[in-house]
C-alpha atoms as a PDB file:
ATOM      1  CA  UNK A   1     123.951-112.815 162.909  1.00  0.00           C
ATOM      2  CA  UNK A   2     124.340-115.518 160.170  1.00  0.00           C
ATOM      3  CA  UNK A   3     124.499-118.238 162.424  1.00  0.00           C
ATOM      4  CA  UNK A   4     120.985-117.583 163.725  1.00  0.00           C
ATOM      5  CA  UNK A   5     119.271-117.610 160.579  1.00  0.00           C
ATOM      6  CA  UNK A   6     121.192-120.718 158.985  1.00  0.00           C
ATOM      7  CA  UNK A   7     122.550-124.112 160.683  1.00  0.00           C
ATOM      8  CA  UNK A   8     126.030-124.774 159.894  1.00  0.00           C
ATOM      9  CA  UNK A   9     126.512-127.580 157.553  1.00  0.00           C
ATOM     10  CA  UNK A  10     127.521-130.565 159.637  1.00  0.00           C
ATOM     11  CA  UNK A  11     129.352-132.194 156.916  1.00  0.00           C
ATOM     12  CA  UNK A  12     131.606-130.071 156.264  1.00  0.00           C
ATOM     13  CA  UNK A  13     134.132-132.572 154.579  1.00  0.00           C
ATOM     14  CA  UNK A  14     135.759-134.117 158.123  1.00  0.00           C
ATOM     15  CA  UNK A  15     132.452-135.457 158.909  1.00  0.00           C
ATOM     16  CA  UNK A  16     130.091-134.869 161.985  1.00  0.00           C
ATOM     17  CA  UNK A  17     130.653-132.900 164.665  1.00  0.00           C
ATOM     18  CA  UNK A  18     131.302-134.225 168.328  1.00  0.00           C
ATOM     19  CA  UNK A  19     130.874-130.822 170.158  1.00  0.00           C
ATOM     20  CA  UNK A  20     129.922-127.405 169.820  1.00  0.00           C
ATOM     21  CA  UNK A  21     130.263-124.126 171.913  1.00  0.00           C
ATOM     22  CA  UNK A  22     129.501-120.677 170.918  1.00  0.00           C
ATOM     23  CA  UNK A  23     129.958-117.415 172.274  1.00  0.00           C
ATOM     24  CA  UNK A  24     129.757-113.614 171.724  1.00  0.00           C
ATOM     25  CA  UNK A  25     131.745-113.296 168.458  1.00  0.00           C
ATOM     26  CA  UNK A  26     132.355-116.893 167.629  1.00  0.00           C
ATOM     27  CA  UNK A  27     131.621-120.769 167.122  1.00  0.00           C
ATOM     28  CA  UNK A  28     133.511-123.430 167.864  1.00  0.00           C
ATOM     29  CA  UNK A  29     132.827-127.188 166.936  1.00  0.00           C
ATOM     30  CA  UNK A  30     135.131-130.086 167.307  1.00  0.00           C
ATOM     31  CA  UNK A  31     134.722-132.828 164.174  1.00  0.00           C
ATOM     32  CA  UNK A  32     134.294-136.703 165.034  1.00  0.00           C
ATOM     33  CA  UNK A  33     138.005-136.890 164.231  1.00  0.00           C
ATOM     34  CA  UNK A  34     138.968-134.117 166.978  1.00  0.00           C
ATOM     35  CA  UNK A  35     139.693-131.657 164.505  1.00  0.00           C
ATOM     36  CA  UNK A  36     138.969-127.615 166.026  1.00  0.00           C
ATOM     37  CA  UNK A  37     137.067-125.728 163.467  1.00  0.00           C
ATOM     38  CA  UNK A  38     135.734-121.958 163.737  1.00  0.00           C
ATOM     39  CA  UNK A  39     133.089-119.567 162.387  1.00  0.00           C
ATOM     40  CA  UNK A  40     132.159-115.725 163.133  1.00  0.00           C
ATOM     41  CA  UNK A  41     129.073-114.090 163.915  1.00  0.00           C
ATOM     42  CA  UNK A  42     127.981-113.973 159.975  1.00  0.00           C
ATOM     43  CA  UNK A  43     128.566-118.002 159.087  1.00  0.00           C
ATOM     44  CA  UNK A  44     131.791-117.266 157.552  1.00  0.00           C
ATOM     45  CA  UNK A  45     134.537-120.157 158.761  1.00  0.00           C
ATOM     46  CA  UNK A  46     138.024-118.867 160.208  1.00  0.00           C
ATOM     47  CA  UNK A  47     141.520-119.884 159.617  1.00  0.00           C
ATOM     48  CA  UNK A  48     142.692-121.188 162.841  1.00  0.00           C
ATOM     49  CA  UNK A  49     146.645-121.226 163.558  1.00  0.00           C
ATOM     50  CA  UNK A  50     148.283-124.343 163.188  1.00  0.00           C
ATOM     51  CA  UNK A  51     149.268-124.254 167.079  1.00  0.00           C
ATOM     52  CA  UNK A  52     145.062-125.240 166.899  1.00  0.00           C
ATOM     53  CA  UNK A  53     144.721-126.946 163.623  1.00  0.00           C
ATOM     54  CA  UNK A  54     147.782-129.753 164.650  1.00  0.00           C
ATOM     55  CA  UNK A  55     146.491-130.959 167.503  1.00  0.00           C
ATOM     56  CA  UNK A  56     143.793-133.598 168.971  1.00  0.00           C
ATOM     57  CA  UNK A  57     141.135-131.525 170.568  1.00  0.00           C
ATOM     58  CA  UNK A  58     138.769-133.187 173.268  1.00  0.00           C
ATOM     59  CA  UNK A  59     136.492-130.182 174.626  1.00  0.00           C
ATOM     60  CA  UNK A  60     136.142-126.455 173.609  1.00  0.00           C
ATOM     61  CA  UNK A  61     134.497-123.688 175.350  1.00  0.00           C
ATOM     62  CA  UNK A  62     134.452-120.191 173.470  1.00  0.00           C
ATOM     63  CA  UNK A  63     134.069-117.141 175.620  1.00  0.00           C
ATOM     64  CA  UNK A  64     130.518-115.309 175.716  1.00  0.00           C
ATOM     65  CA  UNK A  65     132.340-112.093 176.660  1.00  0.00           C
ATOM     66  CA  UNK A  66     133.315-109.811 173.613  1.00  0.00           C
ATOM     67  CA  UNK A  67     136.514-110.800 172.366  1.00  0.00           C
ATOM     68  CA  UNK A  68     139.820-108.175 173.111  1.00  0.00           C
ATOM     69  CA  UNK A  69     143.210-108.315 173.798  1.00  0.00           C
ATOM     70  CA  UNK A  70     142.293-108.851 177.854  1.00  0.00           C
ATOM     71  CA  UNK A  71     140.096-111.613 177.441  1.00  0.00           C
ATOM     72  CA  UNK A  72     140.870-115.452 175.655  1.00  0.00           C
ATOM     73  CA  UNK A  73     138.494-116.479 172.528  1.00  0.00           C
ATOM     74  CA  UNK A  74     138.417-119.746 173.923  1.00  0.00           C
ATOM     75  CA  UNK A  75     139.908-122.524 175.897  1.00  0.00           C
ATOM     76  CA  UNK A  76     140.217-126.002 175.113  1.00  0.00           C
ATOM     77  CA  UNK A  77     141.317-129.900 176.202  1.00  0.00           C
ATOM     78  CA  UNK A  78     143.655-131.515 174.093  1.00  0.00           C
ATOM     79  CA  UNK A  79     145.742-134.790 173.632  1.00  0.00           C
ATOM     80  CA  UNK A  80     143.433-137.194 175.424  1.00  0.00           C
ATOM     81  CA  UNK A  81     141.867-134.937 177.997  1.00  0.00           C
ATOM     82  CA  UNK A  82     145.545-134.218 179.548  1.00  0.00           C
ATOM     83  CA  UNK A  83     146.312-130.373 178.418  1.00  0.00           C
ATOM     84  CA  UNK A  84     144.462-127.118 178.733  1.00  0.00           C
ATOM     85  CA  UNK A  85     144.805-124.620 176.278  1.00  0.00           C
ATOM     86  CA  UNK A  86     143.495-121.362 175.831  1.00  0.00           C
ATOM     87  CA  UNK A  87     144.055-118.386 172.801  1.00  0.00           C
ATOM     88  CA  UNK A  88     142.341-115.231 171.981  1.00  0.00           C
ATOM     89  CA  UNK A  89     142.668-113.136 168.864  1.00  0.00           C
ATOM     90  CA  UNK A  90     145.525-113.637 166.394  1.00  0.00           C
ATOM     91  CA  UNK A  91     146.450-109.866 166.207  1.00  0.00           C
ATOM     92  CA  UNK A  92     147.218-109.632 169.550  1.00  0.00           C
ATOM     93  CA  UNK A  93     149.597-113.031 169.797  1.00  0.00           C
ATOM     94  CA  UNK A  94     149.073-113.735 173.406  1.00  0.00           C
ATOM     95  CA  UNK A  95     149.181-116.289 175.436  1.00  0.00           C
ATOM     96  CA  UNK A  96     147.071-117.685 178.585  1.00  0.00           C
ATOM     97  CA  UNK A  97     148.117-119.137 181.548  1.00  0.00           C
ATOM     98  CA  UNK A  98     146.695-122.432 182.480  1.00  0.00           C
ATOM     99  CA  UNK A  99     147.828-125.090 185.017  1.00  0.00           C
ATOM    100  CA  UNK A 100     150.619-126.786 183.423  1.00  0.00           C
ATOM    101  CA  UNK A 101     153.109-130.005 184.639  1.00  0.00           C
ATOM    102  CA  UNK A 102     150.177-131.775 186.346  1.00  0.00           C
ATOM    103  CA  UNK A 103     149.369-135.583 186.223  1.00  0.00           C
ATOM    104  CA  UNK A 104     145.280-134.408 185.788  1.00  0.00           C
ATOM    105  CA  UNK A 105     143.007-135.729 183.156  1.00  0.00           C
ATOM    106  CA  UNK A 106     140.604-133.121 182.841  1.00  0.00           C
ATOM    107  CA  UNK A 107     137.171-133.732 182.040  1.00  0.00           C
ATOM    108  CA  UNK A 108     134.925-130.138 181.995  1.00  0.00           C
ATOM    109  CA  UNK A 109     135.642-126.418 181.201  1.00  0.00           C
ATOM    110  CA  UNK A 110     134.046-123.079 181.662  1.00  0.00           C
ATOM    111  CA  UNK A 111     135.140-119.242 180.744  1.00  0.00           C
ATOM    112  CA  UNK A 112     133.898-116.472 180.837  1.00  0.00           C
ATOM    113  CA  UNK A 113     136.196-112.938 180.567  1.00  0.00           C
ATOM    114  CA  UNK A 114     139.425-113.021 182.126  1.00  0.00           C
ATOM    115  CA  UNK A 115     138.328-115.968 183.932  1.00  0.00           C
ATOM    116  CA  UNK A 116     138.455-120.143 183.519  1.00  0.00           C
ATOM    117  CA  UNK A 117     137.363-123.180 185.286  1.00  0.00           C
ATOM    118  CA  UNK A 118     138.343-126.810 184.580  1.00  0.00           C
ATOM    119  CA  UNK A 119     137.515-129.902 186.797  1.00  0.00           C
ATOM    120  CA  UNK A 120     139.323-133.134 186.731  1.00  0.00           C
ATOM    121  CA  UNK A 121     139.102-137.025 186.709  1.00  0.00           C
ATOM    122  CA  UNK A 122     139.616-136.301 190.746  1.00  0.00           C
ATOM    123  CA  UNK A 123     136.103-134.774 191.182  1.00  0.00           C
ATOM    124  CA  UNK A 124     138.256-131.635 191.998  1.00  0.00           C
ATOM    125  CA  UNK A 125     138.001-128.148 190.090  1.00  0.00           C
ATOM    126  CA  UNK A 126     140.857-125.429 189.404  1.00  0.00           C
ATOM    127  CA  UNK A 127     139.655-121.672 188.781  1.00  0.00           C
ATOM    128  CA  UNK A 128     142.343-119.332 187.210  1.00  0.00           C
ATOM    129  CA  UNK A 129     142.934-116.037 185.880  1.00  0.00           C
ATOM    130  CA  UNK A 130     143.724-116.499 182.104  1.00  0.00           C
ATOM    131  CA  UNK A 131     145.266-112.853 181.071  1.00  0.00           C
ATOM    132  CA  UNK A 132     147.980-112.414 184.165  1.00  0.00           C
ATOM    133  CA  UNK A 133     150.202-114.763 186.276  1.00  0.00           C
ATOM    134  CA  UNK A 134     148.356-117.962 187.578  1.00  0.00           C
ATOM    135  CA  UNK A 135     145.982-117.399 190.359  1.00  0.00           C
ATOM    136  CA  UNK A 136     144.660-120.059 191.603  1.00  0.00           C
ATOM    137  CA  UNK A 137     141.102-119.336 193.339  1.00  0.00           C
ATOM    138  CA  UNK A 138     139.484-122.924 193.498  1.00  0.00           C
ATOM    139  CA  UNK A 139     136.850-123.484 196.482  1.00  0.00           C
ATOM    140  CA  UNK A 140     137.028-125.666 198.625  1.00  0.00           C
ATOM    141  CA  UNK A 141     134.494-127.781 198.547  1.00  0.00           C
ATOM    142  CA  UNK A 142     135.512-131.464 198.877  1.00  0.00           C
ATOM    143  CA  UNK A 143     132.684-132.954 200.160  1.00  0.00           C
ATOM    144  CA  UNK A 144     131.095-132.984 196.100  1.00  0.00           C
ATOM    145  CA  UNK A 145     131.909-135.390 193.401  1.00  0.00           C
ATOM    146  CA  UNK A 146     131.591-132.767 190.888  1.00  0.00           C
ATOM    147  CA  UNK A 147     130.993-134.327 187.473  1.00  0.00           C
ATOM    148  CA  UNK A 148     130.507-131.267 185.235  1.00  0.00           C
ATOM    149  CA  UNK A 149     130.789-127.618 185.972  1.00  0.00           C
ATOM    150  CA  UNK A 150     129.392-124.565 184.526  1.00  0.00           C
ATOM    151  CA  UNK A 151     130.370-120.901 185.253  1.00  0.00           C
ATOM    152  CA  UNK A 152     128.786-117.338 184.337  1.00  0.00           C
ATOM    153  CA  UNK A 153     130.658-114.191 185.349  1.00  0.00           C
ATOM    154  CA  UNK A 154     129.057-113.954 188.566  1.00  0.00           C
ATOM    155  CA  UNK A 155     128.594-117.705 189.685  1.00  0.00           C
ATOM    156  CA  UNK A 156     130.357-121.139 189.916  1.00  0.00           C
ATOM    157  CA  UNK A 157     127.697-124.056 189.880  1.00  0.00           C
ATOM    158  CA  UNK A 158     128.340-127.750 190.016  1.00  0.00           C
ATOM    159  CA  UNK A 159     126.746-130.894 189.630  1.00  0.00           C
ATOM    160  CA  UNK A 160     128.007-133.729 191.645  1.00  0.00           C
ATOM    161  CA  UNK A 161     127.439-137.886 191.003  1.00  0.00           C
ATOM    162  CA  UNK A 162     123.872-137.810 192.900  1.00  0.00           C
ATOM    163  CA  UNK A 163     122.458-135.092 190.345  1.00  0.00           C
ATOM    164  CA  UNK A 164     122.981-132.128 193.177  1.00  0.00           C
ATOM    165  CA  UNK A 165     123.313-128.534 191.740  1.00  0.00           C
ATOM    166  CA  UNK A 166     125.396-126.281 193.696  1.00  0.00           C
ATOM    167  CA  UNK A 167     126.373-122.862 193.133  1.00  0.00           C
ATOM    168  CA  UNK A 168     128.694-120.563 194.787  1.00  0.00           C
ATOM    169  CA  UNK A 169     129.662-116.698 194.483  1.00  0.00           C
ATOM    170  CA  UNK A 170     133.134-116.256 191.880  1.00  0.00           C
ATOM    171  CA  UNK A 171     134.213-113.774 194.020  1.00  0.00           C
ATOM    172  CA  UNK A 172     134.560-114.699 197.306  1.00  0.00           C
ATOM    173  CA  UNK A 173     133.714-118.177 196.631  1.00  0.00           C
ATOM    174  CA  UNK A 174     130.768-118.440 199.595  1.00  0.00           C
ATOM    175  CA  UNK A 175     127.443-120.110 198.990  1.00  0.00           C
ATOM    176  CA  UNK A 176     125.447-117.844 196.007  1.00  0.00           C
ATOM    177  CA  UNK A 177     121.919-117.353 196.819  1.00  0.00           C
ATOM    178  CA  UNK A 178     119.424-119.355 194.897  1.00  0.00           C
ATOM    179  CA  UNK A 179     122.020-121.886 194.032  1.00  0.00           C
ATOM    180  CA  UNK A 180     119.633-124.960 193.909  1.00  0.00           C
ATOM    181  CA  UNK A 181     116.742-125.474 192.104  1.00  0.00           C
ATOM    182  CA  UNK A 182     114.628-128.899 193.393  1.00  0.00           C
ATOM    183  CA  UNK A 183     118.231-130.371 194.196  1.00  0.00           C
ATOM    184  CA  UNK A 184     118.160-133.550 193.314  1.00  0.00           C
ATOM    185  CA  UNK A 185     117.944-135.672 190.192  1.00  0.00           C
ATOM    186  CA  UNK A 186     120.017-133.540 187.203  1.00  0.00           C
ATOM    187  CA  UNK A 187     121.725-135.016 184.445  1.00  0.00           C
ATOM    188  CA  UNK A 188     122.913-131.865 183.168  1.00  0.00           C
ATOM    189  CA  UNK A 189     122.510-128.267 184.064  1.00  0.00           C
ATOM    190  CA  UNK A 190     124.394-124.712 182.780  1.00  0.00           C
ATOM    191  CA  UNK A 191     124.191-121.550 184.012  1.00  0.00           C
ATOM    192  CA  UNK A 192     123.846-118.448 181.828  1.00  0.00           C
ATOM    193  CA  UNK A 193     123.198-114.305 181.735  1.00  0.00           C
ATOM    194  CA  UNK A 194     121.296-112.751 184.318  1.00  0.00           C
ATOM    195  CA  UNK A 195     121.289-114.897 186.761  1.00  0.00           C
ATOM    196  CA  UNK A 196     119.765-117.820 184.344  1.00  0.00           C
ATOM    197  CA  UNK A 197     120.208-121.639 184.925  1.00  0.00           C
ATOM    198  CA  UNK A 198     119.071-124.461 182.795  1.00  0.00           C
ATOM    199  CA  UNK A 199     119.103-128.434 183.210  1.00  0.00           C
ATOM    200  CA  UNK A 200     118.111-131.564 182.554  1.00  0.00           C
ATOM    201  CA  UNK A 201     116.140-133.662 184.874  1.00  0.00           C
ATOM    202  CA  UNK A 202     114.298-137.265 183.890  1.00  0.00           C
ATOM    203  CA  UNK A 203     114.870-136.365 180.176  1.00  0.00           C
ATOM    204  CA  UNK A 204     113.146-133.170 180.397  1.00  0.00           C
ATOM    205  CA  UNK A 205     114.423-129.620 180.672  1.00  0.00           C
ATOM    206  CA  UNK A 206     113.557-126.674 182.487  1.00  0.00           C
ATOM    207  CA  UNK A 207     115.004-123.153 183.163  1.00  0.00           C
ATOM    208  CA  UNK A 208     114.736-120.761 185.802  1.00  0.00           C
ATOM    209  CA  UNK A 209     116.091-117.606 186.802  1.00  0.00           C
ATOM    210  CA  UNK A 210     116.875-115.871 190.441  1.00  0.00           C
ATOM    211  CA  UNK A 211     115.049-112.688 190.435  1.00  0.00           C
ATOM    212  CA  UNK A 212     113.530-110.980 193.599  1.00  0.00           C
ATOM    213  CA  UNK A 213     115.098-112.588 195.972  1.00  0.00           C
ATOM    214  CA  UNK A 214     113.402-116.663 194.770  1.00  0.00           C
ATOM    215  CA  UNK A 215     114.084-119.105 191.853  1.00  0.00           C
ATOM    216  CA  UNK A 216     111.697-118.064 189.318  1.00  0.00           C
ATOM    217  CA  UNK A 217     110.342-120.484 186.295  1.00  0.00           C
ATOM    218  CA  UNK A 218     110.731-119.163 182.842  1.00  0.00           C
ATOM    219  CA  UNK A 219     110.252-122.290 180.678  1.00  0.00           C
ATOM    220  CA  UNK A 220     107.773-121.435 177.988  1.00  0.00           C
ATOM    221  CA  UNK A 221     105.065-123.673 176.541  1.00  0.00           C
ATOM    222  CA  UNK A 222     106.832-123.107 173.141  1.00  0.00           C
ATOM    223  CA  UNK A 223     110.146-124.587 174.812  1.00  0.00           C
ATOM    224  CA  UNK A 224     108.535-127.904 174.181  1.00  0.00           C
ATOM    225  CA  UNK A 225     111.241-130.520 172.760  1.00  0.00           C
ATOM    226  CA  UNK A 226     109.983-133.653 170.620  1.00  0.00           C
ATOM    227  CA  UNK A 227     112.288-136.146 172.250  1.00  0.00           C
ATOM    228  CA  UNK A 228     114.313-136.788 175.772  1.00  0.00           C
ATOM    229  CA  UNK A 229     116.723-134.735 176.469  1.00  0.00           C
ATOM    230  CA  UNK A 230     120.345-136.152 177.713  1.00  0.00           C
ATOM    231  CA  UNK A 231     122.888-132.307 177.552  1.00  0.00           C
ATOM    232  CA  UNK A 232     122.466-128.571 178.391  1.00  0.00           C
ATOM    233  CA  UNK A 233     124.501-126.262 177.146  1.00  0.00           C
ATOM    234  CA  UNK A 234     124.729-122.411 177.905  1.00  0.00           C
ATOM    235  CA  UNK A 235     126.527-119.342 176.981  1.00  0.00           C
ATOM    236  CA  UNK A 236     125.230-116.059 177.871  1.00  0.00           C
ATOM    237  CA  UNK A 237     121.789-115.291 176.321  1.00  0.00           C
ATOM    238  CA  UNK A 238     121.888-118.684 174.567  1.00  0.00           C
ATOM    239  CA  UNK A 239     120.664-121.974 175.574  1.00  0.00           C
ATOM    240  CA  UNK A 240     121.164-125.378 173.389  1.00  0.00           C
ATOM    241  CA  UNK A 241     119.515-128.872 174.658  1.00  0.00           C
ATOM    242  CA  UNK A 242     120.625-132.029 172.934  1.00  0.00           C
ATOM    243  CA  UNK A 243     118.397-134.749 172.438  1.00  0.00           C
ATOM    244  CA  UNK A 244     119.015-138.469 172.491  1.00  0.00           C
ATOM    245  CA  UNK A 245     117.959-138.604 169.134  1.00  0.00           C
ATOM    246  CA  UNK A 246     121.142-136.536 168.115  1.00  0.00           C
ATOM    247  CA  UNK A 247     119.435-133.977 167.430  1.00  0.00           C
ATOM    248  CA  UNK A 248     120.447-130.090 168.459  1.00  0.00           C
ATOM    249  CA  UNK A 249     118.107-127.731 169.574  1.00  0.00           C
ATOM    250  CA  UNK A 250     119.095-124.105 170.460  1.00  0.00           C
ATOM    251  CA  UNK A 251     116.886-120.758 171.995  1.00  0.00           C
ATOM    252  CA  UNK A 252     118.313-117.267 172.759  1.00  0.00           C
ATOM    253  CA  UNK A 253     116.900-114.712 175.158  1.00  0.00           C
ATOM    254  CA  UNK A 254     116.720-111.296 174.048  1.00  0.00           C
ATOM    255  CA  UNK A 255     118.557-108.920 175.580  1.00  0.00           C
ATOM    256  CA  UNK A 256     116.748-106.490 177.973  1.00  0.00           C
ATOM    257  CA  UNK A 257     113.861-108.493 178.477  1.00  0.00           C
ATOM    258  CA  UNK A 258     115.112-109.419 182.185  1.00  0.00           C
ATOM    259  CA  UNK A 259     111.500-108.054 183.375  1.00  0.00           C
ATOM    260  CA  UNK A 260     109.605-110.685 181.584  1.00  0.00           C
ATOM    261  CA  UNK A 261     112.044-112.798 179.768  1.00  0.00           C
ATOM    262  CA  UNK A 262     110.964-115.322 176.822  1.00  0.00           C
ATOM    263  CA  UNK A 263     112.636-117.418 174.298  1.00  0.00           C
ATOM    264  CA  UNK A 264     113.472-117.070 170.571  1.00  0.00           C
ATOM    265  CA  UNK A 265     114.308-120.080 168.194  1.00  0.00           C
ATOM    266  CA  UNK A 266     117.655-120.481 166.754  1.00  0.00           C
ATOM    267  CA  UNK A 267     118.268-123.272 164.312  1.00  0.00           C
ATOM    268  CA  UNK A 268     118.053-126.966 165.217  1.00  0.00           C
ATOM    269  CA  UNK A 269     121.441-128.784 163.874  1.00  0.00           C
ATOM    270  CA  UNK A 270     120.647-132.577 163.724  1.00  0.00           C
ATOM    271  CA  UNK A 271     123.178-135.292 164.049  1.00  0.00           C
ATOM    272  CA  UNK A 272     125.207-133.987 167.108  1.00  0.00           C
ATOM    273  CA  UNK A 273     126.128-135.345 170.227  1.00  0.00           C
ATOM    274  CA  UNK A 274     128.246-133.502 172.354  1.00  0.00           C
ATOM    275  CA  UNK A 275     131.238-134.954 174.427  1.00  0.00           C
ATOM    276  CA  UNK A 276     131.124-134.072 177.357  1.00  0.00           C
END
């Protein structure tokens, strides 16, 4: 894709960006000013509706799943960190149920497929089914000051005030095996395909993977960053560290190499921090 082989330009007449996401078919970067802006798998930008284009946006968080009519493209905060939104493709005009008429300020998201997460000022998260009815399916776990969440199809991990990673099975929210890497001391951690978790620990990042049964290292020599890491970001096969330079590195596994998996570069995009 186009996007691999060419960073986005940064500029891009509303100045820098404040956040990025990207998924399957699609990226999504909010400018310094809060304006949403979109491009597709080649590096081409899209027209966004004006329901997107008018308002404020906070956060975004495309979906790594391919895009259809039973899944959203992406969900988003808006209007000061007080609404959710989410939207999928324009041909199929539908819309995505998200907890509405609440007093929250919401301050992290995750999707993936018919499935979002969003956790609140409140330490407390929500989990809902985005294509039918509201169905609420949020754990209950309030012994943990979540302060960012992360979420991959399979698993639901947080990371709580004291730098504790804890993960827990989406279906039947229990405890998910090899849901804690080292415990404590993260800054930042995601979780991505294949059972594939990354973070950020003392300005330095490492990934792992649970495979037979045991957390499994598979940070690379050539992973090697040039300054401290402060953000992890993840989305399927892709992994994106941001450095307290600014600056925006991103790797991508390969598909099919979950036997012995390795890294491949993407571009690095300097001058972006990302919020949150």
């Amino acid at each position: 894709a186009g996007w691999e082989a060419e960073a986005l330009d940064l500029q891009n007449g509303n100045g820098l960006f404040a956040s990025v996401s990207v998924g399957f078919m699609y990226i999504y970067a909010i400018s310094t000013t809060g304006v949403l802006h979109a491009w597709d798998g080649n590096g081409d930008e899209v027209a966004l509706d004006e329901s997107l284009t008018s308002l404020i946006w906070d956060a975004v968080r495309v979906n790594p799943v391919p895009s259809d009519n039973a899944v959203p493209t992406a969900c988003g905060i808006h209007s000061n960190w007080t609404e959710l939104m989410c939207w999928g493709e324009p041909q199929y005009a539908m819309t995505y149920n998200v907890p509405a008429d609440t007093d929250d300020i919401w301050t992290d998201l995750a999707i993936w497929g018919q499935t979002a997460c969003a956790l609140n000022a409140m330490h407390e998260m929500s989990c809902w089914n985005t294509a039918t009815p509201l169905d609420t399916m949020s754990p209950s776990f309030l012994d943990f000051d979540w302060v960012s969440i992360s979420y991959d199809g399979d698993n639901i991990c947080g990371l709580d005030d004291l730098g504790n990673v804890d993960c827990w099975n989406a279906y039947n929210m229990t405890p998910a095996n090899g849901s804690t890497h080292e415990l404590l001391g993260w800054t930042s951690m995601a979780v991505g395909y294949g059972q594939r978790s990354c973070g950020v620990r003392n300005g330095q990042m490492q990934c792992w993977e649970y495979r037979n049964n045991m957390d499994q290292d598979v940070l690379p020599e050539s992973l090697g960053l040039p300054d401290n890491a402060v953000h992890v970001v993840m989305q399927a096969n892709r992994v994106c560290a941001v450095l307290d330079s600014g600056a925006f590195f991103c790797w991508g596994w390969e598909y099919g190499s979950d036997s012995t998996p390795y890294l491949v570069s993407l571009p690095t995009l300097d001058g972006l921090t990302v919020v949150p």
